[in-house]
C-alpha atoms as a PDB file:
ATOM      1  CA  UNK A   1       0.000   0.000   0.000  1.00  0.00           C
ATOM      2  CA  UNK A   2       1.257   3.541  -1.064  1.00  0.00           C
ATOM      3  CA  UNK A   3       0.384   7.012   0.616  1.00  0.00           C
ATOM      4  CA  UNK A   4       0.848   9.898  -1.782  1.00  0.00           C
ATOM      5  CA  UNK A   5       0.542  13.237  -0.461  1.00  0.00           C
ATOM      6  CA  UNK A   6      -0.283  15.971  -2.784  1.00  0.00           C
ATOM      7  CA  UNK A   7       1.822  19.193  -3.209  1.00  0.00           C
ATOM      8  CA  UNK A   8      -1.361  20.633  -4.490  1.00  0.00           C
ATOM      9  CA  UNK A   9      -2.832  20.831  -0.835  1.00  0.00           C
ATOM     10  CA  UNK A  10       0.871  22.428   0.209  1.00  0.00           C
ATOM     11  CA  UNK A  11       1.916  25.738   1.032  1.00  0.00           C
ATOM     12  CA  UNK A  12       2.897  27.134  -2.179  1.00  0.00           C
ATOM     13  CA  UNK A  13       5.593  29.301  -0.731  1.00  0.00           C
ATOM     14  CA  UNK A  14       7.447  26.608   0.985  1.00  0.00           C
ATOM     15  CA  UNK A  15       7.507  23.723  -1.824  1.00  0.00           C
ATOM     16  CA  UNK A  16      10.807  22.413  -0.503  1.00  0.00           C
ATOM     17  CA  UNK A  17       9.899  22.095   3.010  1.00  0.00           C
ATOM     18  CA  UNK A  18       6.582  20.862   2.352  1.00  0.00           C
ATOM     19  CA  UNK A  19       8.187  18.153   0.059  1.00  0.00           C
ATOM     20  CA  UNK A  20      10.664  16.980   2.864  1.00  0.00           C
ATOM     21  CA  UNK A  21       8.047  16.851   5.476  1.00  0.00           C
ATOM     22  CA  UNK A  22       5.872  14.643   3.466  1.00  0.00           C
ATOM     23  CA  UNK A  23       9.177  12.611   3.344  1.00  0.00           C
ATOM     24  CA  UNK A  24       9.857  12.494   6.997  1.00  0.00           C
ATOM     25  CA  UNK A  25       6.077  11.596   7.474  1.00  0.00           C
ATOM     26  CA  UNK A  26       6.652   8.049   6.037  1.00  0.00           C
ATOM     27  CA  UNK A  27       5.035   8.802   3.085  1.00  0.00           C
ATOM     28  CA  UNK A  28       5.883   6.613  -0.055  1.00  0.00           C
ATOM     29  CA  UNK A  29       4.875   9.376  -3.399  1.00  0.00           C
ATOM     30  CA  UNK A  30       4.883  12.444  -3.874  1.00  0.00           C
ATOM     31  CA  UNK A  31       1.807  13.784  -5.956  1.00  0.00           C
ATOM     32  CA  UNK A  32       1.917  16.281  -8.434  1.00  0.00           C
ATOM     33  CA  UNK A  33      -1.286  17.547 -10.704  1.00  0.00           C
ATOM     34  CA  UNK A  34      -0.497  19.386 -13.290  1.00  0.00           C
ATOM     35  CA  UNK A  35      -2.790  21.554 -15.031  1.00  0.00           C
ATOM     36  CA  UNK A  36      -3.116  23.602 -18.149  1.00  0.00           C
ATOM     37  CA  UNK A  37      -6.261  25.668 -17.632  1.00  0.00           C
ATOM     38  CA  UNK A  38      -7.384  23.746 -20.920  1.00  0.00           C
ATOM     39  CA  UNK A  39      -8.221  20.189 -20.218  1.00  0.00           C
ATOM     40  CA  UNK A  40      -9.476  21.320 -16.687  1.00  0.00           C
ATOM     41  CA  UNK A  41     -10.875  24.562 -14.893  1.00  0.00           C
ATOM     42  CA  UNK A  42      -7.295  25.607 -13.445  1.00  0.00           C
ATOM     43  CA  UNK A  43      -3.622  26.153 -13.255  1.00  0.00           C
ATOM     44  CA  UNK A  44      -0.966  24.506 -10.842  1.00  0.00           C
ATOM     45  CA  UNK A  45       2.637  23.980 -11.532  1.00  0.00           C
ATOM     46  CA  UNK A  46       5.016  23.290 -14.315  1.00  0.00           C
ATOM     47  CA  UNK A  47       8.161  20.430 -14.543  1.00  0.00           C
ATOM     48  CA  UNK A  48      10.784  23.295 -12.821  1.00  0.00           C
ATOM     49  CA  UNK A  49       8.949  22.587  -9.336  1.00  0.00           C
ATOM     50  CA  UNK A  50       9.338  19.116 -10.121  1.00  0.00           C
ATOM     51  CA  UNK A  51      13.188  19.802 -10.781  1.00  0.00           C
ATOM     52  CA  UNK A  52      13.574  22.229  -8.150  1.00  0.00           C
ATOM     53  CA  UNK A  53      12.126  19.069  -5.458  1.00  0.00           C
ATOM     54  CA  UNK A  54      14.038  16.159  -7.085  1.00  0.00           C
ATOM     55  CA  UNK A  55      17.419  17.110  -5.280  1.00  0.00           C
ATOM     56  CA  UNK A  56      15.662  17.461  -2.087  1.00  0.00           C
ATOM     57  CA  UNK A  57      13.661  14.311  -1.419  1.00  0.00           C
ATOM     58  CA  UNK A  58      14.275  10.873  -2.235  1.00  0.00           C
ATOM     59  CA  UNK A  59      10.278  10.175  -2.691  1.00  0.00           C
ATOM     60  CA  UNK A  60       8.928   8.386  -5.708  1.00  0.00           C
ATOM     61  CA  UNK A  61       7.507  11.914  -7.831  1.00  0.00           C
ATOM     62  CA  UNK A  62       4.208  10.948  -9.578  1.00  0.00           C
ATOM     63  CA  UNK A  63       3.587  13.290 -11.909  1.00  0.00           C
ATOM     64  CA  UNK A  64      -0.077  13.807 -13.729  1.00  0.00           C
ATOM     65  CA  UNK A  65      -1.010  15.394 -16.552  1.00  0.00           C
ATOM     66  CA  UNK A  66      -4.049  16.768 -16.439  1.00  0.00           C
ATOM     67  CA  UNK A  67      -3.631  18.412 -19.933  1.00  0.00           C
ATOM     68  CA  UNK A  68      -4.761  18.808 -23.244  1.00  0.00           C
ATOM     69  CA  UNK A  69      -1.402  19.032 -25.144  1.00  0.00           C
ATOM     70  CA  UNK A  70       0.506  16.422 -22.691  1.00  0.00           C
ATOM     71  CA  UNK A  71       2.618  15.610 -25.709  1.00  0.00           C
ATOM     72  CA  UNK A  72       5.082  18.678 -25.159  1.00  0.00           C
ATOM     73  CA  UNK A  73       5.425  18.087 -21.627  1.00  0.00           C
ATOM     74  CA  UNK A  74       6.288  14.416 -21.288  1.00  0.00           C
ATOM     75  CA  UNK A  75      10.290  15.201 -21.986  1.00  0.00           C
ATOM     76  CA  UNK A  76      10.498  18.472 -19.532  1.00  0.00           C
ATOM     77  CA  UNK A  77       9.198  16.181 -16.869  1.00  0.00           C
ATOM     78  CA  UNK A  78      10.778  13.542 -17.517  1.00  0.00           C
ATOM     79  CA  UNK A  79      14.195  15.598 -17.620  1.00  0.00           C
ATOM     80  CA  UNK A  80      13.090  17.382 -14.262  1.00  0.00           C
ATOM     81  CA  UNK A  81      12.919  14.022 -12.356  1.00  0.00           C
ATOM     82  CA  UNK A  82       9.338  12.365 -12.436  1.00  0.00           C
ATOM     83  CA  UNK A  83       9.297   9.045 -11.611  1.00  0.00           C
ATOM     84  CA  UNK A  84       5.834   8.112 -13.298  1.00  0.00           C
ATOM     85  CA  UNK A  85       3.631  10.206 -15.907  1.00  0.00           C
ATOM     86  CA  UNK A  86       0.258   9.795 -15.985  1.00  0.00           C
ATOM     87  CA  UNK A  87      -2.120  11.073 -18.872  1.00  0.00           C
ATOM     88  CA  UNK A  88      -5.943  10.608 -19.658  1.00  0.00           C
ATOM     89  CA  UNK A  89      -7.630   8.380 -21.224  1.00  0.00           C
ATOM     90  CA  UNK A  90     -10.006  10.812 -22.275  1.00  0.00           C
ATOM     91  CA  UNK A  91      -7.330  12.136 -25.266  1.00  0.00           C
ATOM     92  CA  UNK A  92      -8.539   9.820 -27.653  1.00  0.00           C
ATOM     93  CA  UNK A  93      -6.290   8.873 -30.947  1.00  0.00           C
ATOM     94  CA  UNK A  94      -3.215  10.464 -28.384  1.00  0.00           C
ATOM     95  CA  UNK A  95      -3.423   7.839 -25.560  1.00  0.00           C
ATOM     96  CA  UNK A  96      -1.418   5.356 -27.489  1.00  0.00           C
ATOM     97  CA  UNK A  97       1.350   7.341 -28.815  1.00  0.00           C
ATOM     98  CA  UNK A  98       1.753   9.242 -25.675  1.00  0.00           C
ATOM     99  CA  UNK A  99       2.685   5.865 -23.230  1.00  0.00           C
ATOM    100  CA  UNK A 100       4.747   4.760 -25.964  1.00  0.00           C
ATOM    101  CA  UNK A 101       6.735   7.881 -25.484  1.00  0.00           C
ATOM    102  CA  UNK A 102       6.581   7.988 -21.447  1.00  0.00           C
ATOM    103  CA  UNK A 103       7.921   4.254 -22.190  1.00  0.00           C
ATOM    104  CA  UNK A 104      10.885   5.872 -24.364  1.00  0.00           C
ATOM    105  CA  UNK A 105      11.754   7.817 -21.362  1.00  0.00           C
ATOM    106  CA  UNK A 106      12.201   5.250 -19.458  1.00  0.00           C
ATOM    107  CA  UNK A 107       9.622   6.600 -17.499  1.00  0.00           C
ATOM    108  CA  UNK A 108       7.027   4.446 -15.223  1.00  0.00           C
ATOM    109  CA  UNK A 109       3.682   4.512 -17.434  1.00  0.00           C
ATOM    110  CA  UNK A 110       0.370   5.991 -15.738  1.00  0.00           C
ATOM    111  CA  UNK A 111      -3.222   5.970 -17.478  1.00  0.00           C
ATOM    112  CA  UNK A 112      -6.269   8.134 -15.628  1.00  0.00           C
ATOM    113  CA  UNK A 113      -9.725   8.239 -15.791  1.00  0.00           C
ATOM    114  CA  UNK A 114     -12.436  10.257 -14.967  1.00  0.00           C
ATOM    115  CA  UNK A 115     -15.534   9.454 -13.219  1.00  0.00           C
ATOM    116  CA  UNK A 116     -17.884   9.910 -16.320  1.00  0.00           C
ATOM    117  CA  UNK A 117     -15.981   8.385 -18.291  1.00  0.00           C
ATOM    118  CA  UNK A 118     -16.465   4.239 -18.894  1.00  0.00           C
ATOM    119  CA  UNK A 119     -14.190   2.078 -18.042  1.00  0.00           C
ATOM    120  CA  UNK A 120     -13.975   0.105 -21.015  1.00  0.00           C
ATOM    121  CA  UNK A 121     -11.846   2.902 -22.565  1.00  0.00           C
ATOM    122  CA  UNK A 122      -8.837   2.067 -20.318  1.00  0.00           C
ATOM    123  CA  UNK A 123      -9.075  -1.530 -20.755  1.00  0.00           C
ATOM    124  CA  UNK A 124      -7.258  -2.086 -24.195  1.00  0.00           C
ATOM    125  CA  UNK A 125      -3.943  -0.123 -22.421  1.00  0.00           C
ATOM    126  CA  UNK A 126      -3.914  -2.057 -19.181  1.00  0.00           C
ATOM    127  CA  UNK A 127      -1.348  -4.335 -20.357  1.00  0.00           C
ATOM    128  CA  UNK A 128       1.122  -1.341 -21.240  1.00  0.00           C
ATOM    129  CA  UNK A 129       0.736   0.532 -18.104  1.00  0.00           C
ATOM    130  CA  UNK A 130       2.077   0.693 -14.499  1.00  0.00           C
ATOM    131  CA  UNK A 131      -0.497   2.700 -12.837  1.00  0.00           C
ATOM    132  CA  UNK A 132      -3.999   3.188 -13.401  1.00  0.00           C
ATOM    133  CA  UNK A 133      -4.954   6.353 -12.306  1.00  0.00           C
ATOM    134  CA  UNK A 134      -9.041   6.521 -10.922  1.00  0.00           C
ATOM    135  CA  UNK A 135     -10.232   9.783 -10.411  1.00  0.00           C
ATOM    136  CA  UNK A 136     -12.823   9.782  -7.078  1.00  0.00           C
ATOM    137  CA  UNK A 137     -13.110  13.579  -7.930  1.00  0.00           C
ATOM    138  CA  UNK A 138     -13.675  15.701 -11.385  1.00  0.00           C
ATOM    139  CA  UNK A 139     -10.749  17.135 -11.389  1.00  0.00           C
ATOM    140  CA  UNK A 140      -9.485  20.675 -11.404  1.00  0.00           C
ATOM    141  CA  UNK A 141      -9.917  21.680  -7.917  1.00  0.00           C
ATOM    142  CA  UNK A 142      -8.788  20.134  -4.273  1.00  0.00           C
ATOM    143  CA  UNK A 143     -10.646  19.709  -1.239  1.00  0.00           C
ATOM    144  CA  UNK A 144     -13.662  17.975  -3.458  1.00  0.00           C
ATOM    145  CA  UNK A 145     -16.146  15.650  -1.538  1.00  0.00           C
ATOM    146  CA  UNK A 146     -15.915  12.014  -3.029  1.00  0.00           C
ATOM    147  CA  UNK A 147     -17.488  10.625  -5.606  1.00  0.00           C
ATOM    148  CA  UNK A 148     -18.451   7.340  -4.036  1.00  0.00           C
ATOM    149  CA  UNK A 149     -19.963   5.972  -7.489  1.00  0.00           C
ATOM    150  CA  UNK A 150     -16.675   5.198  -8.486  1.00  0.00           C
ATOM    151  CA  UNK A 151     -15.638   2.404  -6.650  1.00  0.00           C
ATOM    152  CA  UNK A 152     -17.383   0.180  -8.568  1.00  0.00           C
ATOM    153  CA  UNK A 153     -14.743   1.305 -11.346  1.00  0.00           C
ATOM    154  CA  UNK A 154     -11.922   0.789  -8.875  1.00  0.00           C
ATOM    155  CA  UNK A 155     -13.682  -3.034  -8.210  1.00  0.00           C
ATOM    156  CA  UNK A 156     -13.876  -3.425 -11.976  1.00  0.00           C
ATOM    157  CA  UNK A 157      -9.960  -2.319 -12.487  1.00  0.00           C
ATOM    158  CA  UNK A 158      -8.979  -4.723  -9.152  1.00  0.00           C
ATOM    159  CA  UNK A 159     -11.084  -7.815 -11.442  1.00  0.00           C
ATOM    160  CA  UNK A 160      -8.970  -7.336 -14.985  1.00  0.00           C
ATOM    161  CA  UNK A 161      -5.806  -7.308 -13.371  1.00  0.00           C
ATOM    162  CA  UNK A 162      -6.755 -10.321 -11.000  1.00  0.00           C
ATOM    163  CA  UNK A 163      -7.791 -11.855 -13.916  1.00  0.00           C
ATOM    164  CA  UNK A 164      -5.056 -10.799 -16.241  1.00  0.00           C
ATOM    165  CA  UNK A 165      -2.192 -11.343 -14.048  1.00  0.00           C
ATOM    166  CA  UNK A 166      -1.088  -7.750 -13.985  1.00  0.00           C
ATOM    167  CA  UNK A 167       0.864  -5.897 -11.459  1.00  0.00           C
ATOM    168  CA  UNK A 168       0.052  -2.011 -12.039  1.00  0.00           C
ATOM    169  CA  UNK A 169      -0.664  -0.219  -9.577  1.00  0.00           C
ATOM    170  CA  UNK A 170      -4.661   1.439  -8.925  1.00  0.00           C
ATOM    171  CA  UNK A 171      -4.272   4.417  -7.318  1.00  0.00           C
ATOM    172  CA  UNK A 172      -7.284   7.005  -6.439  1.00  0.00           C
ATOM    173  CA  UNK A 173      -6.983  10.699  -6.235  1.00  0.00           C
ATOM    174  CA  UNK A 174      -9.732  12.885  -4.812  1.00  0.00           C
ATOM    175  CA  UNK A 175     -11.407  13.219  -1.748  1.00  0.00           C
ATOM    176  CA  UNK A 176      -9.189  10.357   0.013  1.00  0.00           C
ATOM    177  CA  UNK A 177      -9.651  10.593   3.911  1.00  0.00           C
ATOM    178  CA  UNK A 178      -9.517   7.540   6.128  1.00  0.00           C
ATOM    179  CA  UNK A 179     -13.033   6.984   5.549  1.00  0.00           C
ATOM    180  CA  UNK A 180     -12.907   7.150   1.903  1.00  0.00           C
ATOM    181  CA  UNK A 181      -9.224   5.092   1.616  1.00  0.00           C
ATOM    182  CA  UNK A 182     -10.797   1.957   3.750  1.00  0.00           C
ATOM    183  CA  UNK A 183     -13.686   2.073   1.081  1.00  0.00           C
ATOM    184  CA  UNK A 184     -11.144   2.442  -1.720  1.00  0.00           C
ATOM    185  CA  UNK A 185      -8.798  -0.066   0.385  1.00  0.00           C
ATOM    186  CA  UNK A 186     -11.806  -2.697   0.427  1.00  0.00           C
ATOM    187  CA  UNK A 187     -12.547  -2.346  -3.580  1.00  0.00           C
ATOM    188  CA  UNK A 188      -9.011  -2.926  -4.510  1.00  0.00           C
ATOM    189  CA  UNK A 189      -6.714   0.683  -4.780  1.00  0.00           C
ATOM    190  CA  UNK A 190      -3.319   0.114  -3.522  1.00  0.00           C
ATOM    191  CA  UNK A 191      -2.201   3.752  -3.867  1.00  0.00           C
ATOM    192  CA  UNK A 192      -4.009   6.405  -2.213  1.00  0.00           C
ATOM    193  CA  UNK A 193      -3.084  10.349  -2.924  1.00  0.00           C
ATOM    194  CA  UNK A 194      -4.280  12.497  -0.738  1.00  0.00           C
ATOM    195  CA  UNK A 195      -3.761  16.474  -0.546  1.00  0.00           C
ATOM    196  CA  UNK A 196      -5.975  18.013   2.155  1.00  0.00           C
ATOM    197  CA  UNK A 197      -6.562  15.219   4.173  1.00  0.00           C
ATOM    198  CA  UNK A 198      -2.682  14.998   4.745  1.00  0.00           C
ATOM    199  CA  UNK A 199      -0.866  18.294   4.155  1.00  0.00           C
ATOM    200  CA  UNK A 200      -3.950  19.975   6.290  1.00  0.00           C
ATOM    201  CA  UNK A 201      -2.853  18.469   9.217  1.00  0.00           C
ATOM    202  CA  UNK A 202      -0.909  19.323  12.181  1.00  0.00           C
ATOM    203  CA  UNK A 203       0.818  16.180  12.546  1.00  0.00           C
ATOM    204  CA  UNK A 204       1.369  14.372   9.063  1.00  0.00           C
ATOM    205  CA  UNK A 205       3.248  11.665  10.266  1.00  0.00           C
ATOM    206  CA  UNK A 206       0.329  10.346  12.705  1.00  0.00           C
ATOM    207  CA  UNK A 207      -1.969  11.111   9.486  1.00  0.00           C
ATOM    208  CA  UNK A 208       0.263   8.856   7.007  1.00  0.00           C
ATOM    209  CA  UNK A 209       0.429   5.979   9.653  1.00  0.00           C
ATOM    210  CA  UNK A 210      -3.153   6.318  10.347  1.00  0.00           C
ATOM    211  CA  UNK A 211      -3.961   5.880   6.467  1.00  0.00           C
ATOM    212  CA  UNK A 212      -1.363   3.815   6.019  1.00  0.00           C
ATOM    213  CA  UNK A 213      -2.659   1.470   8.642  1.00  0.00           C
ATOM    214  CA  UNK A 214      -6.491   1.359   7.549  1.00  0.00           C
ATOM    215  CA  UNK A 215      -6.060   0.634   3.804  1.00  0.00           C
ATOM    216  CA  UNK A 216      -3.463  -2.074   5.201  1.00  0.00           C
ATOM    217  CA  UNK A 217      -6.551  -3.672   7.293  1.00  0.00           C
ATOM    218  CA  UNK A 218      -8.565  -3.182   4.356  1.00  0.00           C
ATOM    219  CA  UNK A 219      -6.979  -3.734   1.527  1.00  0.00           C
ATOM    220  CA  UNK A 220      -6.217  -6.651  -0.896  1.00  0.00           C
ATOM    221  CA  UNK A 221      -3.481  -8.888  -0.543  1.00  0.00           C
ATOM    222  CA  UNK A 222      -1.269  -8.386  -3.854  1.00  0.00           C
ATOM    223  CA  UNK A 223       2.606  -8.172  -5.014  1.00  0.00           C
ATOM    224  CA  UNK A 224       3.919  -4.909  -4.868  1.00  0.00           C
ATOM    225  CA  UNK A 225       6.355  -2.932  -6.762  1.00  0.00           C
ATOM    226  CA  UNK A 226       7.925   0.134  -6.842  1.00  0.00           C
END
């Protein structure tokens, strides 16, 4: 099980420190949404935060795209230090050409989805990815209640890669609070991001062990990787 605080629930003034003290909270990820304004309703960060932080933690940095050209940022990230790219499903004729390329990178390979959108359209990729990216939000925006409809789609990812054999990760991102990580914990998600419900807190090292211990009581027994 992997907790991944997200930088987009930091202080934006203190990046650096808010990276490290997600790292000396036992957290496993750092999150990063990225948005262009285009494919969602806002703006965040670009890949020099990503290269300003990769010198100062030794966290995995899980990058997502939540854009509608993703195409000419995959190689600024990836040059910056991300450790895995996700992109949406919901590009169409793009999806395919743009894992090959996070592949070429030698970058770890991350496909979202949004709540509307069925799952069937992630299905033909599954076998190509390492991370399957459910959004429990639409996103744009933190500090969004959760969207408890979609952990039927998080039961329905857990089933093909049961039944496939996989080993990619199914992470959720929006809304995650101990609550809503045992539920996501009990459907099958193995990585759970999280940006108010741990960088809000006083103490985020008794918030990642809490997390960390609930999805662990909840969760399915699977191999792991990093």
């Amino acid at each position: 099980m992997i907790i991944a605080p997200s930088l987009l629930a930091a202080n934006f003034g203190k990046f650096t420190a808010e990276a490290q003290r997600a790292e000396r909270s036992g957290a496993d990820w750092l999150h990063l949404d990225i948005m262009d304004g285009h494919f969602v309703p806002n703006i965040s960060f670009g890949p020099d935060v990503v290269k300003t932080l990769r010198p100062v933690t030794k966290l995995v940095l899980d990058v997502h795209l939540m854009c509608s050209k993703p195409e000419i940022l995959l190689e600024p990230f990836a040059n910056a230090g991300a450790d895995y790219i996700t992109v949406h499903v919901e590009l169409g004729d793009k999806v395919e050409p743009l894992l090959w390329k996070i592949r070429s990178l030698r970058k770890k390979v991350g496909l979202a989805i949004n709540p509307p959108t069925a799952m069937a359209q992630v299905q033909p990729f599954l076998s190509r990815i390492d991370l399957l990216l459910v959004m429990t939000v639409n996103p744009g925006f933190g500090g969004q209640p959760f969207i408890p409809e979609t952990l039927t789609k998080i039961q329905q990812a857990a089933a093909w890669r049961r039944d496939s054999g996989a080993n990619f990760h199914i992470e959720v991102d929006g809304g995650i609070t101990f609550i809503t990580a045992k539920d996501c914990a009990r459907a099958g998600a193995d990585t759970f991001v999280s940006g108010t419900g741990l960088f809000r807190q006083h103490n985020m090292r008794a918030s990642v062990k809490k997390m960390r211990q609930l999805v662990h009581s909840f969760g399915h027994k699977r191999a792991t990787k990093p």
